[in-house]
Protein backbone atom coordinates (compact mmCIF):
# COMPACT_ATOMS: atom_id res chain seq x y z
CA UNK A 1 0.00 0.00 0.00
CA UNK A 2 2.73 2.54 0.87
CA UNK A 3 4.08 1.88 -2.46
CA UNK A 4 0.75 2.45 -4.35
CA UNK A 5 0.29 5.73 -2.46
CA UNK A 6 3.82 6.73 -3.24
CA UNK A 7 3.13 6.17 -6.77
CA UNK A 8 0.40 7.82 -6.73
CA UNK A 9 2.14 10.68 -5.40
CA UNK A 10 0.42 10.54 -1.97
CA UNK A 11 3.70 10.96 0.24
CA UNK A 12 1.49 11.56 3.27
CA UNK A 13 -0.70 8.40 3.05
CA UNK A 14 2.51 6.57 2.05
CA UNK A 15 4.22 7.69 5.47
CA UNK A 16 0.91 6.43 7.44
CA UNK A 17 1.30 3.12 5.71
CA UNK A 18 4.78 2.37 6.76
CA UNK A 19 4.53 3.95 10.48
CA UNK A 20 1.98 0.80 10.47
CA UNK A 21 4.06 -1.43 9.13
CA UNK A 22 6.82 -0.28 11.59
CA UNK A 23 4.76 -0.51 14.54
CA UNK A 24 3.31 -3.88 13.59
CA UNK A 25 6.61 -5.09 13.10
CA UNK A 26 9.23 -2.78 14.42
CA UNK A 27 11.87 -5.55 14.21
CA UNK A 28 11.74 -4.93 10.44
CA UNK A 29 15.16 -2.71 9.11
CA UNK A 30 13.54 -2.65 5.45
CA UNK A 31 10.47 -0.78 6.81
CA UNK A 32 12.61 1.66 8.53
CA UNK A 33 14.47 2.49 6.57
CA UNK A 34 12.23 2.94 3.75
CA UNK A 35 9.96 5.37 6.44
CA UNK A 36 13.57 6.77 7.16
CA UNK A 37 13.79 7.92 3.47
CA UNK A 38 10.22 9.01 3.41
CA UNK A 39 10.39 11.40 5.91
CA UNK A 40 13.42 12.77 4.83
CA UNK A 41 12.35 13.17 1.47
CA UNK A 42 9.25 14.98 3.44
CA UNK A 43 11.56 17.36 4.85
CA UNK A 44 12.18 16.16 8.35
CA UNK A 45 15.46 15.22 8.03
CA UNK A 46 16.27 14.86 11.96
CA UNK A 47 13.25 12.24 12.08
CA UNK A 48 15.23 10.04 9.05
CA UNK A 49 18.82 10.44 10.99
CA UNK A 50 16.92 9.54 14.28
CA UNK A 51 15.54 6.52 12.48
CA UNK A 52 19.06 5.24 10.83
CA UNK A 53 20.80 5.86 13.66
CA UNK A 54 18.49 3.31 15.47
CA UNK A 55 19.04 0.61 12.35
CA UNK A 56 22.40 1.66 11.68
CA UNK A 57 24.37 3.03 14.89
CA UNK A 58 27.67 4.30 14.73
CA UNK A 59 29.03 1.04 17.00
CA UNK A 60 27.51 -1.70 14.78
CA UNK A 61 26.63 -3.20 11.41
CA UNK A 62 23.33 -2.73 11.57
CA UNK A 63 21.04 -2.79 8.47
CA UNK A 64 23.90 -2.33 5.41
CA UNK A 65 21.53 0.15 3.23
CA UNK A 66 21.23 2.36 6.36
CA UNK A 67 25.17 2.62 6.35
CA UNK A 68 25.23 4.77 3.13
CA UNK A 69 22.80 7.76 4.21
């Protein structure tokens, strides 16, 4: 669903879709970071570090896409 909505150029509806997905399964780096990216592309670029950080931190592997933003 977030997919559809960001295809359909419905960034907001597309952000609602993955916080569920995150909160249904927060153990899920993919969803993250993909609600990372979102909300960075959004504008709220302290929520997407906040989120990487958390998938990604500075002492660990973490989720290997994460490690590039």
């Amino acid at each position: 669903m977030a997919a559809e909505a960001v295809e359909a150029g419905d960034l907001a509806a597309a952000e609602l879709w993955l916080r569920k997905v995150v909160w249904i399964d927060a153990t899920d780096p993919s969803a993250q970071f993909a609600l990372a990216m979102l909300v960075g592309q959004n504008g709220d670029k302290r929520q997407a570090w906040d989120i990487v950080q958390r998938i990604a931190p500075s002492d660990s592997a973490g989720y290997p896409e994460a490690n590039f933003w």
